[in-house]
PDB file of N, CA and C in Angstrom:
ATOM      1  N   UNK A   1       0.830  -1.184   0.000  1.00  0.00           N
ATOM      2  CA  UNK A   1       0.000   0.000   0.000  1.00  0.00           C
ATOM      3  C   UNK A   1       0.875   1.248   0.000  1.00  0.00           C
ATOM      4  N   UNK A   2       1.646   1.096   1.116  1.00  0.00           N
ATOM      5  CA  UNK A   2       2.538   2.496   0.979  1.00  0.00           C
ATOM      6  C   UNK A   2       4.099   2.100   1.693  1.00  0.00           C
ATOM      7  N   UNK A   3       5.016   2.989   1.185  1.00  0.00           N
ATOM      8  CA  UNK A   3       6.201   2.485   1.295  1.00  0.00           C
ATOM      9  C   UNK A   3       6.790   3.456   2.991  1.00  0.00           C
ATOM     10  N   UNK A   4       6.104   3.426   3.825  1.00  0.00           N
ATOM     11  CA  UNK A   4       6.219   4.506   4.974  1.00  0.00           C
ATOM     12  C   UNK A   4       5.921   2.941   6.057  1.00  0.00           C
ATOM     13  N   UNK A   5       7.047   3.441   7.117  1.00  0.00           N
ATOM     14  CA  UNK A   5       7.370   2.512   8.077  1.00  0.00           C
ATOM     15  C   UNK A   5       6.383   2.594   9.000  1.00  0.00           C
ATOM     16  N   UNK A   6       5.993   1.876   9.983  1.00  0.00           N
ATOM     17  CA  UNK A   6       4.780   2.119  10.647  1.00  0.00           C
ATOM     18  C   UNK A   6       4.707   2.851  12.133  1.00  0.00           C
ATOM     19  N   UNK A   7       3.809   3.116  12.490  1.00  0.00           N
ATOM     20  CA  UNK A   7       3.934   4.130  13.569  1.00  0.00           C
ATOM     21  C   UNK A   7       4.562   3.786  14.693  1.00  0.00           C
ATOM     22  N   UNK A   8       4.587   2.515  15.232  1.00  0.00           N
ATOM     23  CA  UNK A   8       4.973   1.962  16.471  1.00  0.00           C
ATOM     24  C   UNK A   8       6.810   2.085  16.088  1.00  0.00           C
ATOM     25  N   UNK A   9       7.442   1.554  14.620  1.00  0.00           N
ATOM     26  CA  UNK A   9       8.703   1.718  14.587  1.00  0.00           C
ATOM     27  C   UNK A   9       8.931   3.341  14.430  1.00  0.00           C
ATOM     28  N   UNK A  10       8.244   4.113  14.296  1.00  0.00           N
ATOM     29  CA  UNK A  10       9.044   5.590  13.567  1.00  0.00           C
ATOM     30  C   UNK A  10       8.995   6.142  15.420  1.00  0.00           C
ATOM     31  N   UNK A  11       7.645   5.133  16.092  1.00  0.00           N
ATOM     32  CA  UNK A  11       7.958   6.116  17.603  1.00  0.00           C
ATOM     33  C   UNK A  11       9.023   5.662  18.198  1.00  0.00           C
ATOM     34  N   UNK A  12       9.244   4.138  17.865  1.00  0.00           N
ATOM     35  CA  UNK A  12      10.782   2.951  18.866  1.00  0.00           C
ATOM     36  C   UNK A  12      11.704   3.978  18.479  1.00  0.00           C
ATOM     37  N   UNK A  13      12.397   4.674  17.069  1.00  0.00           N
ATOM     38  CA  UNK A  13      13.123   5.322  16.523  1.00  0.00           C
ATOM     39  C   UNK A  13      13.202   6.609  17.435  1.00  0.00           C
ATOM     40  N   UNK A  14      12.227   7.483  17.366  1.00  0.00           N
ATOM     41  CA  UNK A  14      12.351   8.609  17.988  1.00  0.00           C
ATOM     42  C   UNK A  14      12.259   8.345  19.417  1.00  0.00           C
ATOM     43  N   UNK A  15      11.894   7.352  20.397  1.00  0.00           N
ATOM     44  CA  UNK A  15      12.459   7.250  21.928  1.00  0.00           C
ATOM     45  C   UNK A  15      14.239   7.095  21.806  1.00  0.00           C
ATOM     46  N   UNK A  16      14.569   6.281  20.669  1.00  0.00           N
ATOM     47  CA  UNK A  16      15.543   5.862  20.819  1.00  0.00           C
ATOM     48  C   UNK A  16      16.730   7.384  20.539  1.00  0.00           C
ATOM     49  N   UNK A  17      16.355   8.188  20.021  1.00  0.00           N
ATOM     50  CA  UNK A  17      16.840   9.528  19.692  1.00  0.00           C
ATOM     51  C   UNK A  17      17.498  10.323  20.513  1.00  0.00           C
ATOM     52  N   UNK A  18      15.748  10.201  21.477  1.00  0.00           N
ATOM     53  CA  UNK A  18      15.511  11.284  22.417  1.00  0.00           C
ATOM     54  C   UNK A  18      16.518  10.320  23.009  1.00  0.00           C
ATOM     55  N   UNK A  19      16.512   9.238  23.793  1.00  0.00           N
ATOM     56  CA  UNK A  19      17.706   9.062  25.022  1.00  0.00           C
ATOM     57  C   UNK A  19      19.027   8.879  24.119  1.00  0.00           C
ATOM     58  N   UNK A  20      19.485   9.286  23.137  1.00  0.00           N
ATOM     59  CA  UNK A  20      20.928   9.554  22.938  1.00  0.00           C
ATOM     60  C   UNK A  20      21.315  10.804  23.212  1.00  0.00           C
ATOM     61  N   UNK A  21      20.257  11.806  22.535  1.00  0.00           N
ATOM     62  CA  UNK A  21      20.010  13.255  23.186  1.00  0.00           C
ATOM     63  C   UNK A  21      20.289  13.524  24.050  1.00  0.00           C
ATOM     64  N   UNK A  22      19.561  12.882  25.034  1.00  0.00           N
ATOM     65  CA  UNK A  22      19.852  13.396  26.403  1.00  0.00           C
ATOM     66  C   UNK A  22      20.774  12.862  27.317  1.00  0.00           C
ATOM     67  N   UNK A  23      21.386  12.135  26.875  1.00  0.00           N
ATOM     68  CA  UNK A  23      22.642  11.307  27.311  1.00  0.00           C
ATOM     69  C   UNK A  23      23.857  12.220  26.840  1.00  0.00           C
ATOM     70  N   UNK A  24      23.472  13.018  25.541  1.00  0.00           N
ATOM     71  CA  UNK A  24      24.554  13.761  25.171  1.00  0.00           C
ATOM     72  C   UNK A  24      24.761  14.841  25.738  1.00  0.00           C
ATOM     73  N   UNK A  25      23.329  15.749  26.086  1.00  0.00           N
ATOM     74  CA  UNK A  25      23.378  16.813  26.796  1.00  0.00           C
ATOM     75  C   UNK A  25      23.537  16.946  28.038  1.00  0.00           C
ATOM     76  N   UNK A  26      23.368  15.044  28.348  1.00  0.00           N
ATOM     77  CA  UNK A  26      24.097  15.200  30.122  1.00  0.00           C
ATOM     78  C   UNK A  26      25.470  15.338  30.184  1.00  0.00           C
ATOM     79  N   UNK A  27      26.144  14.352  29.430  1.00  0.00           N
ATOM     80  CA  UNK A  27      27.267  14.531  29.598  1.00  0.00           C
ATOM     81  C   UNK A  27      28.104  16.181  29.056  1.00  0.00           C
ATOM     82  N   UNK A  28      27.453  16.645  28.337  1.00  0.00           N
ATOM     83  CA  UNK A  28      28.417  18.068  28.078  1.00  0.00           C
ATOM     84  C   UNK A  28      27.935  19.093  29.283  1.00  0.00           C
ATOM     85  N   UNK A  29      26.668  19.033  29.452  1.00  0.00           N
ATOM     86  CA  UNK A  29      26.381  19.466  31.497  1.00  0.00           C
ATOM     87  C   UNK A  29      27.305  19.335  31.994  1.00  0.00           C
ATOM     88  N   UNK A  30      27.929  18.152  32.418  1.00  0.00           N
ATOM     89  CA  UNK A  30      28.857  17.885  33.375  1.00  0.00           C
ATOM     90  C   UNK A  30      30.375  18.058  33.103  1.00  0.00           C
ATOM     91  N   UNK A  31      30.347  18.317  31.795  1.00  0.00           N
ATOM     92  CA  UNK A  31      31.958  18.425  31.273  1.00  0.00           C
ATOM     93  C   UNK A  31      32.593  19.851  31.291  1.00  0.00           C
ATOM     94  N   UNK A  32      33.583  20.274  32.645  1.00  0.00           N
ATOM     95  CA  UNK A  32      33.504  21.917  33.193  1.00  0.00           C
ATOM     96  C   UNK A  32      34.141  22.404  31.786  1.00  0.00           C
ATOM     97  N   UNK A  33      35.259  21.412  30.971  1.00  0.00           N
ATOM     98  CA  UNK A  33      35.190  22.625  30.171  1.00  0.00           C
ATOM     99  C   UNK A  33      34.846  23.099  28.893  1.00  0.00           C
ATOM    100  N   UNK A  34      33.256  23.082  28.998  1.00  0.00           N
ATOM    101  CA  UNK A  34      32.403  23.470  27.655  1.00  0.00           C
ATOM    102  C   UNK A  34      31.989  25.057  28.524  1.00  0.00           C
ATOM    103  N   UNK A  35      31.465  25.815  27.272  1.00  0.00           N
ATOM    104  CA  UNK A  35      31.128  27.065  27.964  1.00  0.00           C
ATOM    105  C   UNK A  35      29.814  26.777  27.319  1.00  0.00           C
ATOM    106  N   UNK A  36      28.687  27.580  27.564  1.00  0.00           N
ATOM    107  CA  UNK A  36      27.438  27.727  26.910  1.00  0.00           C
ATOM    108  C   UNK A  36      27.245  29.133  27.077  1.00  0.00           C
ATOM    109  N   UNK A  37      26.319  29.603  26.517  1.00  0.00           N
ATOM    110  CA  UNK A  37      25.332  30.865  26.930  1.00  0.00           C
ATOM    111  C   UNK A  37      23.646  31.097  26.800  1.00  0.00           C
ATOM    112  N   UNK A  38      23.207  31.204  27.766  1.00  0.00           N
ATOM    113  CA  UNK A  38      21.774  30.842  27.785  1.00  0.00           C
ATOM    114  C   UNK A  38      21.266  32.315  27.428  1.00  0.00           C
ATOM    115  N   UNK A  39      20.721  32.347  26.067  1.00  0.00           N
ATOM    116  CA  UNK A  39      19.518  33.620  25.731  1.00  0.00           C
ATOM    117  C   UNK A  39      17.687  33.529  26.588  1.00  0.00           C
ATOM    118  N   UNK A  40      17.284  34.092  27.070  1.00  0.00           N
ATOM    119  CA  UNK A  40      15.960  34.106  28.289  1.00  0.00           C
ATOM    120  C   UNK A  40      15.226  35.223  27.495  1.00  0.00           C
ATOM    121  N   UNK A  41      14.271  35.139  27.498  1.00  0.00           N
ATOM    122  CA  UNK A  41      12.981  36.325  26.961  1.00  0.00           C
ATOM    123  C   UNK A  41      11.538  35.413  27.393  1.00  0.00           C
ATOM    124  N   UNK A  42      10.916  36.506  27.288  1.00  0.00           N
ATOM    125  CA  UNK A  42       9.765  35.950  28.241  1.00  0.00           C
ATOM    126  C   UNK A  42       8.671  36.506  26.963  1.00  0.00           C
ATOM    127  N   UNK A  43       7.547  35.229  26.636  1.00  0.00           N
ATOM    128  CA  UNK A  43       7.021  35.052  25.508  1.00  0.00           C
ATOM    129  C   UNK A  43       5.365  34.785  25.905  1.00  0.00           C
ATOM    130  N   UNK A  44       4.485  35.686  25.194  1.00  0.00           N
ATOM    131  CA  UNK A  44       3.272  36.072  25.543  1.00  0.00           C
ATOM    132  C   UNK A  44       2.388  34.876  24.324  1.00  0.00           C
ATOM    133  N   UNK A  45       1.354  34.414  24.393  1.00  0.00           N
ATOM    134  CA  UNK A  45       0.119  33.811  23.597  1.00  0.00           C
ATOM    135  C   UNK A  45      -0.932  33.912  23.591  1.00  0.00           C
ATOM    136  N   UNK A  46      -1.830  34.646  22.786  1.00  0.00           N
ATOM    137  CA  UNK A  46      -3.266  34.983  23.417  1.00  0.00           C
ATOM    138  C   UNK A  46      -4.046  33.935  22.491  1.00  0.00           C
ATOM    139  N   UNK A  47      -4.225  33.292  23.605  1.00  0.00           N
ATOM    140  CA  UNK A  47      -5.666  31.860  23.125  1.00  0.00           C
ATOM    141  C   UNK A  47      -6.895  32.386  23.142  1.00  0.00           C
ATOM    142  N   UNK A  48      -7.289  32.583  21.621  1.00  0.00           N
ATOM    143  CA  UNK A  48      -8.387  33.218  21.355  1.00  0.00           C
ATOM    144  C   UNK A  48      -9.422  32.174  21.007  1.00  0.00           C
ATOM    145  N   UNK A  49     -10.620  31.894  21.888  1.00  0.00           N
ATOM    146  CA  UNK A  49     -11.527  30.731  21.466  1.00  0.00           C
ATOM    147  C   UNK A  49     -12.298  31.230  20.769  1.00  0.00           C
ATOM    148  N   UNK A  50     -12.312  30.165  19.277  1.00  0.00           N
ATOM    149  CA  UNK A  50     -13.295  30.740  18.329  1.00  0.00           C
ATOM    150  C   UNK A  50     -14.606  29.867  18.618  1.00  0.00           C
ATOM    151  N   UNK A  51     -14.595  29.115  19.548  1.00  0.00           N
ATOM    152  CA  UNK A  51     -16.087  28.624  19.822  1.00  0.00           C
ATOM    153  C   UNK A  51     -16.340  29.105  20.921  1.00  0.00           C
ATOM    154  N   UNK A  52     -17.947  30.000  20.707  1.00  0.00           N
ATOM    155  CA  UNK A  52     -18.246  30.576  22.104  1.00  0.00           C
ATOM    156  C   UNK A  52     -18.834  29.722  22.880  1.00  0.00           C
ATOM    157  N   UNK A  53     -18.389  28.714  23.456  1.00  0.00           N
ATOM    158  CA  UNK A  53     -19.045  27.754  24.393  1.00  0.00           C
ATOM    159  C   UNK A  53     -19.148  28.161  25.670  1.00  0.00           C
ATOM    160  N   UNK A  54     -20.071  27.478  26.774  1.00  0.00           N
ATOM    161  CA  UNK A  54     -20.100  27.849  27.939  1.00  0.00           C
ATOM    162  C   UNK A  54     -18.860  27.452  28.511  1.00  0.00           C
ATOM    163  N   UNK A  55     -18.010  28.568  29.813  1.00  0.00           N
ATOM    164  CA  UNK A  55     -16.917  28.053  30.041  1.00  0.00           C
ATOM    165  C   UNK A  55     -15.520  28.376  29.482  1.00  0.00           C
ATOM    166  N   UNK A  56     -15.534  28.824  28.010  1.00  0.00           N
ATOM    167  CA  UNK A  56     -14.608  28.688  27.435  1.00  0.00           C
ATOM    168  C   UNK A  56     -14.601  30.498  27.516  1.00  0.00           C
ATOM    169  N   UNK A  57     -13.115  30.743  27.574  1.00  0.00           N
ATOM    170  CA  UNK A  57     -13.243  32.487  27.301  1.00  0.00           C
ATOM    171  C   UNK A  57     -11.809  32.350  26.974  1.00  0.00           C
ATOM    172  N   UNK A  58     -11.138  33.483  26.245  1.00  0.00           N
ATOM    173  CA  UNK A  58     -10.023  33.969  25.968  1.00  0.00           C
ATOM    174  C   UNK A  58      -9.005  34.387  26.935  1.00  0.00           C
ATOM    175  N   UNK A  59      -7.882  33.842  26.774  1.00  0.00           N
ATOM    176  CA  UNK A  59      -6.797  33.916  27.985  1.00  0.00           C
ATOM    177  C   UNK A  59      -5.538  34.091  27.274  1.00  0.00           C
ATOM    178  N   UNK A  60      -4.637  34.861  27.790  1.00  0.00           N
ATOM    179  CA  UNK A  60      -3.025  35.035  27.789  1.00  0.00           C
ATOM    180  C   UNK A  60      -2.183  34.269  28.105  1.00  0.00           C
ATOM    181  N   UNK A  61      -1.355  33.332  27.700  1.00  0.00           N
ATOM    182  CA  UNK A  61      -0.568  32.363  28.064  1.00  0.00           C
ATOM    183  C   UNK A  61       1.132  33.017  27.704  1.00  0.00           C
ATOM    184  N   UNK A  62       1.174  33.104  29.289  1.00  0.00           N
ATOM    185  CA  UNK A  62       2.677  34.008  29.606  1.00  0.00           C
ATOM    186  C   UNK A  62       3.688  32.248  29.948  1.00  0.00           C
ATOM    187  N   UNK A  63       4.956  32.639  29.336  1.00  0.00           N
ATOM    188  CA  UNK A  63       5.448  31.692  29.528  1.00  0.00           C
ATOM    189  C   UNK A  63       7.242  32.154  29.267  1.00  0.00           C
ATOM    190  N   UNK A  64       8.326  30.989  29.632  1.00  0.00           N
ATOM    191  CA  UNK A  64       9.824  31.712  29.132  1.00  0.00           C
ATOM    192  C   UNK A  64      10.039  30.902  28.228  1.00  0.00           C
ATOM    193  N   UNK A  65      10.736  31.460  27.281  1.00  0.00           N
ATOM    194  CA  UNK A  65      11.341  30.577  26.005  1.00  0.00           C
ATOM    195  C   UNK A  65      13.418  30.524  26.039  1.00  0.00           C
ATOM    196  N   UNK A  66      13.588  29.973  25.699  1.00  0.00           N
ATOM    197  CA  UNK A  66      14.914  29.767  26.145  1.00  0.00           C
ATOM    198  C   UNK A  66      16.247  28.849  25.020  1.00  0.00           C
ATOM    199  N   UNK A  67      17.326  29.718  25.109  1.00  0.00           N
ATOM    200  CA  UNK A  67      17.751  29.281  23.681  1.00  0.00           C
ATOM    201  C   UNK A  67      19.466  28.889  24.154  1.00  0.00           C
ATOM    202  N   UNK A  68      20.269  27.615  23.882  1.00  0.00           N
ATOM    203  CA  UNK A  68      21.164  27.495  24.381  1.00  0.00           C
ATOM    204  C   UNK A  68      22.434  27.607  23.726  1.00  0.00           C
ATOM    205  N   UNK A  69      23.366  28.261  23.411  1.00  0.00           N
ATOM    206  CA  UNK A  69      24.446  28.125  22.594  1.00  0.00           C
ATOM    207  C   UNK A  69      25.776  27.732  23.181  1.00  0.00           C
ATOM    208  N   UNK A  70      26.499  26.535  22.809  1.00  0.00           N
ATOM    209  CA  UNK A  70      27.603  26.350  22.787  1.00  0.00           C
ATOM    210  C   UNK A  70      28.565  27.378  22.075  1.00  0.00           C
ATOM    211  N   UNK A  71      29.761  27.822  23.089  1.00  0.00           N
ATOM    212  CA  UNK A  71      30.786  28.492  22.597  1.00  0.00           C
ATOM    213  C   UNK A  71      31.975  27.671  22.502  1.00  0.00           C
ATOM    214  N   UNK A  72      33.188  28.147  21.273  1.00  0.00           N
ATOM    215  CA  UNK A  72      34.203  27.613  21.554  1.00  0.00           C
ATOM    216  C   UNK A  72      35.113  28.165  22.687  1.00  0.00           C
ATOM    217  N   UNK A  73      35.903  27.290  23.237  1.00  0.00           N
ATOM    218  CA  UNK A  73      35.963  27.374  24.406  1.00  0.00           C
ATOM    219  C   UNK A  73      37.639  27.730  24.489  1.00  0.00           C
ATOM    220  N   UNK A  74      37.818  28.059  23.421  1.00  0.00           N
ATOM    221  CA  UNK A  74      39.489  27.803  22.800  1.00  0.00           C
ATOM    222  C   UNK A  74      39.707  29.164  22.026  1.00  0.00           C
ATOM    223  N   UNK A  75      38.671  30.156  21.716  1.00  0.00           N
ATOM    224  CA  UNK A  75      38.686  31.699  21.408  1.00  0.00           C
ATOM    225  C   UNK A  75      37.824  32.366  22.376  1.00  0.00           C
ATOM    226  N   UNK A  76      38.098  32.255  23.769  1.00  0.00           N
ATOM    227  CA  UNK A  76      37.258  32.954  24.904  1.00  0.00           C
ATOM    228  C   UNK A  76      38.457  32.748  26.031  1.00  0.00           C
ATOM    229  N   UNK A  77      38.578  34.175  26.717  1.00  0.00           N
ATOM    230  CA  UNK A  77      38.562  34.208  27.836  1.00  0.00           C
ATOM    231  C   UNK A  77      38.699  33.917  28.818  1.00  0.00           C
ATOM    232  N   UNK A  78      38.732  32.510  29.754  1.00  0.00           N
ATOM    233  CA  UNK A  78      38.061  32.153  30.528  1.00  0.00           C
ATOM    234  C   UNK A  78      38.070  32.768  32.173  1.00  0.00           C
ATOM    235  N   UNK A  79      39.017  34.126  32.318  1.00  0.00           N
ATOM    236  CA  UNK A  79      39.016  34.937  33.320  1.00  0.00           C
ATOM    237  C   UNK A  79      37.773  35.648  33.781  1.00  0.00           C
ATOM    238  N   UNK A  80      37.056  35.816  31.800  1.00  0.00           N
ATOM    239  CA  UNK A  80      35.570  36.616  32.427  1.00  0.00           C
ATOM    240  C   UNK A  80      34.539  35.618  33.375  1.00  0.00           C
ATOM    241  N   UNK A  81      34.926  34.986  33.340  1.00  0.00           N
ATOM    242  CA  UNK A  81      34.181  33.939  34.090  1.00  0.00           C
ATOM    243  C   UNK A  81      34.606  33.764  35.737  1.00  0.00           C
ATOM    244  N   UNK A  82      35.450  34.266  36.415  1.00  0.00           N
ATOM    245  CA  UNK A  82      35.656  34.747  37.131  1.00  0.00           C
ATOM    246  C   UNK A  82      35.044  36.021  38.329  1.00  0.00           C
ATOM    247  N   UNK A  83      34.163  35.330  39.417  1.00  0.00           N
ATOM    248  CA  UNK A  83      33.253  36.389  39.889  1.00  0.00           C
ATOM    249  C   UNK A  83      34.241  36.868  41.087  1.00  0.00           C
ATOM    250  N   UNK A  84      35.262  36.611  41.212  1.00  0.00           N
ATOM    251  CA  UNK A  84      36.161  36.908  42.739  1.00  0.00           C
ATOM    252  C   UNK A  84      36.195  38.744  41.821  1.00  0.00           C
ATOM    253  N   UNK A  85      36.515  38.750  40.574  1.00  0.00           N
ATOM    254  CA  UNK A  85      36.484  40.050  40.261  1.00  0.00           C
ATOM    255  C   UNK A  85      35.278  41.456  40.375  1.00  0.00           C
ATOM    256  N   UNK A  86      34.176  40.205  39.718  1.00  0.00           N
ATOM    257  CA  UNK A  86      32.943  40.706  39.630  1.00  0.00           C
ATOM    258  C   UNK A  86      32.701  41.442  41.374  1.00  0.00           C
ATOM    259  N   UNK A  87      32.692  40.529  42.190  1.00  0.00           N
ATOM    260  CA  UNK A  87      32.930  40.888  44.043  1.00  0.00           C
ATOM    261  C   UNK A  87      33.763  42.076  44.310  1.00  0.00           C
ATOM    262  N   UNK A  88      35.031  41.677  43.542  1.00  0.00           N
ATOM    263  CA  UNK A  88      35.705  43.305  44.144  1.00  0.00           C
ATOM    264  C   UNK A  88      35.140  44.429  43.641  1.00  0.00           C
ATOM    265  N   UNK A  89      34.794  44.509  42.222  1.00  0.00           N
ATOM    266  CA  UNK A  89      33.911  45.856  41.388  1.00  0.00           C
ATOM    267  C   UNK A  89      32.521  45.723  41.964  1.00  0.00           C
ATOM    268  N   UNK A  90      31.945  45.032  42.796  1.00  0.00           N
ATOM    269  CA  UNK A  90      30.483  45.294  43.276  1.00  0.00           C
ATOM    270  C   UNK A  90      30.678  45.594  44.730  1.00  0.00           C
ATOM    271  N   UNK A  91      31.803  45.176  45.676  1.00  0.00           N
ATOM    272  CA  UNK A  91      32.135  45.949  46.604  1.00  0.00           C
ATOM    273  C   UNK A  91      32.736  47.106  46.592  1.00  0.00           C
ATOM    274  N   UNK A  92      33.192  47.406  45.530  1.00  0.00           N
ATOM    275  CA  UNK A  92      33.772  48.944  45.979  1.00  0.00           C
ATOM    276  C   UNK A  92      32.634  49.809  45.580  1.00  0.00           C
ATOM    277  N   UNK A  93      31.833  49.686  45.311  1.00  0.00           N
ATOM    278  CA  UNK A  93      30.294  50.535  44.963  1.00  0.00           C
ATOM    279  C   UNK A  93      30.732  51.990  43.966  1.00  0.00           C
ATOM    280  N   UNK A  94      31.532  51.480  42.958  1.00  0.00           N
ATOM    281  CA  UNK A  94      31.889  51.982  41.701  1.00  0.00           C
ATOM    282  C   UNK A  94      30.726  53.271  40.924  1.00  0.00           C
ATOM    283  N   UNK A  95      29.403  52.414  41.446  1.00  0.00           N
ATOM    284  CA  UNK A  95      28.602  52.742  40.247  1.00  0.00           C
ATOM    285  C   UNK A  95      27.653  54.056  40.934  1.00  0.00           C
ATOM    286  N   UNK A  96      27.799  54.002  42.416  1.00  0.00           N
ATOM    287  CA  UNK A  96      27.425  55.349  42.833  1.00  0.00           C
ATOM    288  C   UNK A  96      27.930  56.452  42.690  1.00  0.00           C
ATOM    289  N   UNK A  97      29.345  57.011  42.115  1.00  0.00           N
ATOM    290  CA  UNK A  97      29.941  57.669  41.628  1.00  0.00           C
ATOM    291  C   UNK A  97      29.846  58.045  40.209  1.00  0.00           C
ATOM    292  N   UNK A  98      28.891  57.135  39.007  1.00  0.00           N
ATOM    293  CA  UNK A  98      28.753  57.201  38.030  1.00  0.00           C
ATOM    294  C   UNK A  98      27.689  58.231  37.541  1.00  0.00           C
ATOM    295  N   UNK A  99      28.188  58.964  36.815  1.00  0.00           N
ATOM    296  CA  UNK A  99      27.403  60.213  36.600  1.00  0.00           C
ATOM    297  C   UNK A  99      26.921  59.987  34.841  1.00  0.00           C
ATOM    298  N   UNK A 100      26.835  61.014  34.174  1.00  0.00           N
ATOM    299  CA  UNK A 100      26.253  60.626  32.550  1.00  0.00           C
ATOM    300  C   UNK A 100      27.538  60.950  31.697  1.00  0.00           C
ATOM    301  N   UNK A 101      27.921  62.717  32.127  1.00  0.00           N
ATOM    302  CA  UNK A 101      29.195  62.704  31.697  1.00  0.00           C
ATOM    303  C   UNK A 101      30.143  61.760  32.078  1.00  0.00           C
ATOM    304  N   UNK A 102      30.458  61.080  33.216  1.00  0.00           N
ATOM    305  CA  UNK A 102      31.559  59.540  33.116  1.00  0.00           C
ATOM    306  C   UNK A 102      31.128  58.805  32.217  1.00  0.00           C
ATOM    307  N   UNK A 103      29.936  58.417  31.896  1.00  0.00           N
ATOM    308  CA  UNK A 103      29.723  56.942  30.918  1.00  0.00           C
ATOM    309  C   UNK A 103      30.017  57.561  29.774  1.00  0.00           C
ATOM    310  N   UNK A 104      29.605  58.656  28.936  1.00  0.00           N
ATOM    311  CA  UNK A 104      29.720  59.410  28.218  1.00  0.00           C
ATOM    312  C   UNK A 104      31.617  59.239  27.630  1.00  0.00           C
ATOM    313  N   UNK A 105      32.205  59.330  28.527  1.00  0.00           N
ATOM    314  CA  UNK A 105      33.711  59.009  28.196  1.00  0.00           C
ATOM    315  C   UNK A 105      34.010  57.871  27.981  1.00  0.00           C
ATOM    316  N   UNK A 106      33.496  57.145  28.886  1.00  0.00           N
ATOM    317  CA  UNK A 106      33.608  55.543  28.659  1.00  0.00           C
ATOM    318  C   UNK A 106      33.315  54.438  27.087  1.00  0.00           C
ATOM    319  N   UNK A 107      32.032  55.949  26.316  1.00  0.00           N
ATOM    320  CA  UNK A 107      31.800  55.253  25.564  1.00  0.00           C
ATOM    321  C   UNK A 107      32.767  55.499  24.102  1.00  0.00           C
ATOM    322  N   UNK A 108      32.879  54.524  22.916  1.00  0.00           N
ATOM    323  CA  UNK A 108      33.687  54.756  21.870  1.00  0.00           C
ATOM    324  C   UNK A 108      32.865  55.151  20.616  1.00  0.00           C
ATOM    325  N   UNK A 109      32.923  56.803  20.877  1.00  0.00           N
ATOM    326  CA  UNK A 109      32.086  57.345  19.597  1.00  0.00           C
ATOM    327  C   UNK A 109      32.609  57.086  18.405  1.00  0.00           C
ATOM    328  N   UNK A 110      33.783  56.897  18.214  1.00  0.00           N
ATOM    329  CA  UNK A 110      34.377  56.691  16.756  1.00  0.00           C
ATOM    330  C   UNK A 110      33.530  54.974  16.637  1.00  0.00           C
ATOM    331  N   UNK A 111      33.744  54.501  17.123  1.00  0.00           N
ATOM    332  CA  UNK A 111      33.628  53.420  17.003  1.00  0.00           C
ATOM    333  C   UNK A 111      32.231  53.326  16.286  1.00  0.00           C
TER     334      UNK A 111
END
């Protein structure tokens, strides 16, 4: 009838996927030296019911969406990663001294 594999093997296939997947993404979790960077935004849906049934009404579905990128780990840094620094520049309270003309210098207009 048709040359398409059947549903029970295409789902055995895709369980079998998903736990290599996630076997992979455990182990680079745990491996200190991969870097990642997690992008976060917070993502709105308005469920508009087109059947006016009893019960049913229109609602906003607030939710976070979330996006993960591997960096190479071999053209970075790895000092910025370092918060003993971040601690000394947030204890010396730097930023109460910061006025518009200071940032103003700070910034690179040519640039």
């Amino acid at each position: 009838m048709g040359t398409l594999p059947s549903y029970t093997s295409i789902l055995r296939v895709m369980c079998a996927l998903l736990d290599h997947e996630a076997a992979v993404t455990l182990a680079h979790g745990q491996d200190p030296n991969t870097i990642g960077i997690f992008c976060l935004d917070n993502v709105q849906n308005y469920l508009l019911q087109r059947d006016s049934a009893i019960g049913q009404e229109n609602k906003l579905n607030i939710g976070l969406a979330a996006t993960y990128y591997e960096v190479d780990s071999s053209s970075l840094d790895q000092s910025v990663f370092d918060l003993s620094r971040q601690q000394v520049g947030s204890d010396s309270n730097l930023w109460k001294s910061l006025t518009v003309e200071k940032f103003q210098k700070l910034l690179d207009h040519a640039y």
